[in-house]
Protein backbone atom coordinates (compact mmCIF):
# COMPACT_ATOMS: atom_id res chain seq x y z
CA UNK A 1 -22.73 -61.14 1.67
CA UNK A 2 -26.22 -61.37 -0.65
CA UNK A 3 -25.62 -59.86 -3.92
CA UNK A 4 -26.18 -56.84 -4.99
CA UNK A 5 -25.12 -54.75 -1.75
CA UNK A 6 -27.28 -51.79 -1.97
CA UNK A 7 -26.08 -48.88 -0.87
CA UNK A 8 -29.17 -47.24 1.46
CA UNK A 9 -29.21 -43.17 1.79
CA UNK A 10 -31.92 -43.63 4.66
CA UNK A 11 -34.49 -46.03 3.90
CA UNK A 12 -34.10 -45.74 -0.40
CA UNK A 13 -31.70 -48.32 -1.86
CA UNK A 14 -29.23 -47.28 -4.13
CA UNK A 15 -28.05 -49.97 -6.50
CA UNK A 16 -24.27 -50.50 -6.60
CA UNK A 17 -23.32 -50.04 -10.22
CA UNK A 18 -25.22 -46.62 -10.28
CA UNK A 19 -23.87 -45.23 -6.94
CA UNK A 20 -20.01 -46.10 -7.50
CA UNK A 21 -20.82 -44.98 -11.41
CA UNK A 22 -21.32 -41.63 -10.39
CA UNK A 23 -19.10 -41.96 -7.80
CA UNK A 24 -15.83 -42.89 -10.87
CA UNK A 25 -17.83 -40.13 -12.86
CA UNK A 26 -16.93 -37.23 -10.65
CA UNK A 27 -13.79 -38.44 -9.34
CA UNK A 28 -12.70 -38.97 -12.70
CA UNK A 29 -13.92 -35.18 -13.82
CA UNK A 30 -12.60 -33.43 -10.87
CA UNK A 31 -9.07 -35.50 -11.51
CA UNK A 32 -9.35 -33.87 -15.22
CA UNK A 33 -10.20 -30.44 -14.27
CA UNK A 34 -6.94 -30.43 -11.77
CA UNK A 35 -4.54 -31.91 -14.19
CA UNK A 36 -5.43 -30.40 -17.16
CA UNK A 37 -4.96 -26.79 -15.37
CA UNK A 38 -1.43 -28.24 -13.87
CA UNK A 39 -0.30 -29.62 -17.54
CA UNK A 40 -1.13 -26.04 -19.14
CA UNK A 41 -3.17 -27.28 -21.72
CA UNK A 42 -2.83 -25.09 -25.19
CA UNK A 43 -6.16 -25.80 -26.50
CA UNK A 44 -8.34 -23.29 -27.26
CA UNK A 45 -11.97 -23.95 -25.43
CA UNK A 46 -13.67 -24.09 -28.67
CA UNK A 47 -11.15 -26.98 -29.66
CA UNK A 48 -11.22 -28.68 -25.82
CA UNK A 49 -14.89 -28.90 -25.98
CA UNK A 50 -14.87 -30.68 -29.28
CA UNK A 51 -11.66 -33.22 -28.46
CA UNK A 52 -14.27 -34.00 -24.75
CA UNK A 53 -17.54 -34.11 -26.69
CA UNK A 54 -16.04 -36.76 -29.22
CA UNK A 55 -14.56 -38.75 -26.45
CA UNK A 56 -17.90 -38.75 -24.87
CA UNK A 57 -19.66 -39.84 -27.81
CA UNK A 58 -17.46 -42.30 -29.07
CA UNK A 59 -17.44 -44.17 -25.72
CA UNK A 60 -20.62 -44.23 -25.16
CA UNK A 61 -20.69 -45.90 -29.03
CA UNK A 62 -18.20 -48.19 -28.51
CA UNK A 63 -18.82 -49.73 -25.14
CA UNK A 64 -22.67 -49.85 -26.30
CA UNK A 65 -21.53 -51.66 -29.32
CA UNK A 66 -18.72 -53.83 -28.17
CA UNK A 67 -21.16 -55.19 -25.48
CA UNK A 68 -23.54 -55.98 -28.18
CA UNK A 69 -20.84 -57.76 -29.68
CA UNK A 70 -19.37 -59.53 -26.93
CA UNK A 71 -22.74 -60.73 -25.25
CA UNK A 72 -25.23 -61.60 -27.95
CA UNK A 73 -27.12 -64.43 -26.31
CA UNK A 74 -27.62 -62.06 -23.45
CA UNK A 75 -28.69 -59.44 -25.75
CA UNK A 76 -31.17 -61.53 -27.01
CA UNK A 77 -32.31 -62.32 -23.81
CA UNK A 78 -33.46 -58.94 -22.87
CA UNK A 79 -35.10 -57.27 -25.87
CA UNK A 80 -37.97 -57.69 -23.84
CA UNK A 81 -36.53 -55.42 -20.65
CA UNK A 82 -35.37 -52.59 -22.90
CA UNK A 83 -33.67 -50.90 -19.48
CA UNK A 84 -31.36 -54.25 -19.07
CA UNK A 85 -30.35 -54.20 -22.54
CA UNK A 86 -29.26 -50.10 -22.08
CA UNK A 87 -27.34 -50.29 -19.07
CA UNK A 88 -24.59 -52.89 -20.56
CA UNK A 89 -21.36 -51.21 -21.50
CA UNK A 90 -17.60 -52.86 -22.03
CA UNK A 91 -14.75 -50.46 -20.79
CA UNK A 92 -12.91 -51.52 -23.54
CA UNK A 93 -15.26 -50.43 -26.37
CA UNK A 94 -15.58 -47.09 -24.49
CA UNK A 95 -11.97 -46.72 -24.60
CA UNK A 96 -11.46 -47.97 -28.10
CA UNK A 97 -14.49 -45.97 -29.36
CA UNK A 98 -13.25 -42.63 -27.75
CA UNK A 99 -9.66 -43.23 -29.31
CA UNK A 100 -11.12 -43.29 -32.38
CA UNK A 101 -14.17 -40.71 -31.93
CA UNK A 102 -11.11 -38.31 -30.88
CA UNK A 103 -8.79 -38.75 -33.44
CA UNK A 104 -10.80 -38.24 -36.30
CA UNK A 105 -12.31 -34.93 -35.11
CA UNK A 106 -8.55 -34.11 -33.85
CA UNK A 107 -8.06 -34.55 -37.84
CA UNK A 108 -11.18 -32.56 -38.84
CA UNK A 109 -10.38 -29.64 -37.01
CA UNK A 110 -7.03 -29.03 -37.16
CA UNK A 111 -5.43 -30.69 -33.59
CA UNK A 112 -2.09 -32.16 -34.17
CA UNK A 113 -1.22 -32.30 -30.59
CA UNK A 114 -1.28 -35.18 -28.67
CA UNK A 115 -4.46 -34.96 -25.95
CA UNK A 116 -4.62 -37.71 -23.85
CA UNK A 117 -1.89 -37.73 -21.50
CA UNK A 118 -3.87 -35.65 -18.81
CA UNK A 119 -6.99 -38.08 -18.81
CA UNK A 120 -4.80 -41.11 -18.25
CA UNK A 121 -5.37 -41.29 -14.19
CA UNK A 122 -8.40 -39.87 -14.04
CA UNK A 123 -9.62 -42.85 -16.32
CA UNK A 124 -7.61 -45.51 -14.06
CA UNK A 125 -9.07 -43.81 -10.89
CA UNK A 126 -12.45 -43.67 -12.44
CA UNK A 127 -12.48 -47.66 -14.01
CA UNK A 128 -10.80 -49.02 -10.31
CA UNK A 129 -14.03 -47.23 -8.44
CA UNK A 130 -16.43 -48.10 -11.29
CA UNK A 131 -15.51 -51.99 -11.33
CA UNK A 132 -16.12 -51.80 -6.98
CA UNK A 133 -19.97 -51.20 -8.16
CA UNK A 134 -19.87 -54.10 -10.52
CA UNK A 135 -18.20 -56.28 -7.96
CA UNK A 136 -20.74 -55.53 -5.43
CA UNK A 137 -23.72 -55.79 -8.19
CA UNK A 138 -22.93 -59.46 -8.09
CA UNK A 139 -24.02 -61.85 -11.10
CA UNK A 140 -26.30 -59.47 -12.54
CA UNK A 141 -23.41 -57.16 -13.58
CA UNK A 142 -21.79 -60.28 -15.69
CA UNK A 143 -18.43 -58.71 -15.35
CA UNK A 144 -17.54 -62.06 -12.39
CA UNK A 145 -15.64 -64.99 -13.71
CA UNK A 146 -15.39 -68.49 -14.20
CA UNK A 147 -16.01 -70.90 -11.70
CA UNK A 148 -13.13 -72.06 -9.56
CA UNK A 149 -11.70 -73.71 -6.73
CA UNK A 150 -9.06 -71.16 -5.37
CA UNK A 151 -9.91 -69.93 -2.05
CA UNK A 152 -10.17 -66.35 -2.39
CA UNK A 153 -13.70 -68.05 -4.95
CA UNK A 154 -16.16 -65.51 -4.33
CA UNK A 155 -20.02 -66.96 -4.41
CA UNK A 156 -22.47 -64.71 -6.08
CA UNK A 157 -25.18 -65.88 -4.61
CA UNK A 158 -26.12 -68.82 -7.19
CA UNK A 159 -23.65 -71.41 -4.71
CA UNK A 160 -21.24 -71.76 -7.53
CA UNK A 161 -17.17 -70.03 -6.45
CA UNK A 162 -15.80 -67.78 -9.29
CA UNK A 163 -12.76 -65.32 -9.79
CA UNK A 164 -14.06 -62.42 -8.43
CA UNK A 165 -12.42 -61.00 -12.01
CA UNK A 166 -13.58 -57.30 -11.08
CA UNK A 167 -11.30 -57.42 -8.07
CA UNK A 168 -8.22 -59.01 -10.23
CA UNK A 169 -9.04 -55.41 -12.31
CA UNK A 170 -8.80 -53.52 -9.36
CA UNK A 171 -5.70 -54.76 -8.04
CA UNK A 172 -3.97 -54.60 -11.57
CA UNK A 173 -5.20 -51.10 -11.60
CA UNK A 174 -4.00 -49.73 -8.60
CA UNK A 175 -1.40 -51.67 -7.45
CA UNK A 176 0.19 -52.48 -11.48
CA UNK A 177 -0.49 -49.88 -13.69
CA UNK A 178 -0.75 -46.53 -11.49
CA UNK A 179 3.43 -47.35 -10.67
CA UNK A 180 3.72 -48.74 -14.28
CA UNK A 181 2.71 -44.84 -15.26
CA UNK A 182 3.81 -43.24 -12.16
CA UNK A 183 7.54 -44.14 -13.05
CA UNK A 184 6.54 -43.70 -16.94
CA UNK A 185 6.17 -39.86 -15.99
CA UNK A 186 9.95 -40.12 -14.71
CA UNK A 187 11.42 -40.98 -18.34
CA UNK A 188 11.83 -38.23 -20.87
CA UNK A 189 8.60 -38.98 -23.36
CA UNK A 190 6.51 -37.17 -26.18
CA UNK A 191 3.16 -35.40 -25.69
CA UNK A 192 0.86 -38.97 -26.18
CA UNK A 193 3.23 -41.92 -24.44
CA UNK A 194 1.83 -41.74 -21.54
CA UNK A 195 -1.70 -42.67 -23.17
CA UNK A 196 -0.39 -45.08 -25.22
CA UNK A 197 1.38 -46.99 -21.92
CA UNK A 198 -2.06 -46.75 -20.48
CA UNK A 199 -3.83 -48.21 -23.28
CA UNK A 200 -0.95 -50.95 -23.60
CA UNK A 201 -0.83 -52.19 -20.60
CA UNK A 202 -4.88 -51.86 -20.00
CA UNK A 203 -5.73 -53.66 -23.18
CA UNK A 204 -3.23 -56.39 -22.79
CA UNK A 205 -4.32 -57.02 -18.93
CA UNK A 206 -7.88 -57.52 -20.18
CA UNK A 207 -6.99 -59.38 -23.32
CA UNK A 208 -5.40 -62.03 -20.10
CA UNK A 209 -8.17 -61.48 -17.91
CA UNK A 210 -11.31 -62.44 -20.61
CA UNK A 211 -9.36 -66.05 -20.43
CA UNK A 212 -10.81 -66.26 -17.05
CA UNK A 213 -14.16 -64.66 -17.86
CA UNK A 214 -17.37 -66.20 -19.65
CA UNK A 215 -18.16 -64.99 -23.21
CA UNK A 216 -18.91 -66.17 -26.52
CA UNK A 217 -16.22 -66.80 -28.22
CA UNK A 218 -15.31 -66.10 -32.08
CA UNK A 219 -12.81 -68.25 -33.67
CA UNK A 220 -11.37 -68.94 -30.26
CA UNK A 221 -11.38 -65.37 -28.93
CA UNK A 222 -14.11 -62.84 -27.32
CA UNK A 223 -14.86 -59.68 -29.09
CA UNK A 224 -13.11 -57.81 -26.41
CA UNK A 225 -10.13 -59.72 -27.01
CA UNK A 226 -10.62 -59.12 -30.74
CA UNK A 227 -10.45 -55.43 -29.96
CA UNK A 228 -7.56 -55.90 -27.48
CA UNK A 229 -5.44 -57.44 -30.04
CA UNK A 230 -6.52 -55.26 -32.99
CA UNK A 231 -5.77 -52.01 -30.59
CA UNK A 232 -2.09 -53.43 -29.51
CA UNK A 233 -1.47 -54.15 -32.64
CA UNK A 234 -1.73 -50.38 -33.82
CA UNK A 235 0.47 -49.36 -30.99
CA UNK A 236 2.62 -51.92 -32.15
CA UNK A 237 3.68 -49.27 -34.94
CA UNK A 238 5.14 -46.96 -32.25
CA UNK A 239 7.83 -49.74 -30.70
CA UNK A 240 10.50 -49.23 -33.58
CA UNK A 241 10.52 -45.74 -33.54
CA UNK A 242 10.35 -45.93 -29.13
CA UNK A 243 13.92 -44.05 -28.42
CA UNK A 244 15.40 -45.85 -25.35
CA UNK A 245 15.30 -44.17 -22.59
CA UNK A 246 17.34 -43.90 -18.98
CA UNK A 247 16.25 -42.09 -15.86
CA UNK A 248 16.95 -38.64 -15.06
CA UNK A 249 17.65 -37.71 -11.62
CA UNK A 250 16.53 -33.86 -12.35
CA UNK A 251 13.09 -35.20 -13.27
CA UNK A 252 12.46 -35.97 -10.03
């Protein structure tokens, strides 16, 4: 396999992080617009398109920054190609960014209700498709791993064997925290736990996974994980008030 594996519609090439980005983009919005019509959403449109169009905003904010953060020596090292210093986003500052982007305009115009439940899957669908195009996109992406000698190594193309860390994502996402969340829906819960399960188990997977994942650290730790520990540690606050909770049968 040469890396990237462009996609070809006829004889144009489509690169891999752009086709399976749109690809998570309107999965992930068609996933939204069924759920939130099955959960009966109670916000009024005026208030909906202001909790989407912060989400939107912070993300783009966040994982713009965070990557900035995370990456500086490859920041650096394209001020000169203005498109390759654009393109680089983290998930997690998207995420992190969005949370807070949300919340405060939740505060500033009235929301007290908890709004993220419904965009919890189409977010896990969308990042599990997203992370296929940075997989297939190869060093360039810089989302790969270390080098290593275990023999599912995957070579980039530079002869060297790394964790193929985008595919350790995938798995965790599909295979970990879509049952982690399906059986979560099972347990009587508040409006917001099922976001906050998400975000748990999400931001401590990648707080693991940057172990295994070049960066430049600060004081021993990425940015990312920075964030990942900063973020747990404000859902931290919920875990004395969690009720405990057993199955019920008539929940299905």
């Amino acid at each position: 396999m040469t890396f990237p594996v462009y996609l070809w519609i006829g004889p144009v090439p489509i690169h891999p992080h752009v086709a399976f980005n749109i690809v998570a983009y309107v999965v992930g919005a068609r996933l939204y617009g069924v759920l939130k019509r099955r959960s009966g959403d109670v916000l009024t449109p005026e208030d909906r398109w202001w909790v989407v169009a912060a989400g939107f905003v912070g993300a783009a904010v966040g994982g713009k920054l965070l990557n900035v953060v995370d990456h500086p020596t490859l920041v650096v090292a394209s001020l000169h190609h203005l498109l390759d210093l654009a393109a680089g986003q983290s998930i997690v500052g998207a995420l992190v960014g969005a949370l807070i982007a949300v919340e405060v305009t939740k505060r500033l115009i009235g929301v007290t209700r908890a709004t993220g439940d419904v965009f919890v899957i189409p977010l896990v669908v969308g990042i599990a498709i997203g992370r296929i195009g940075c997989f297939l996109s190869g060093l360039e992406d810089h989302t790969h791993g270390l080098p290593t000698d275990l023999p599912w190594a995957v070579d980039y193309g530079d002869g060297v064997p790394r964790h193929p860390a985008q595919l350790y994502e995938i798995a965790f996402l599909l295979f970990g925290l879509l049952p982690l969340l399906a059986w979560a829906t099972r347990l009587p819960r508040r409006d917001g736990d099922l976001f906050k399960v998400f975000m748990a188990g999400y931001l401590g997977f990648r707080l693991g996974l940057e172990f295994l994942k070049p960066g430049d650290a600060l004081a021993g730790l990425t940015a990312i994980q920075w964030v990942c520990l900063a973020t747990l540690a404000w859902y931290a606050r919920y875990i004395p008030a969690a009720r405990v909770v057993r199955w019920n049968p008539d929940r299905g």
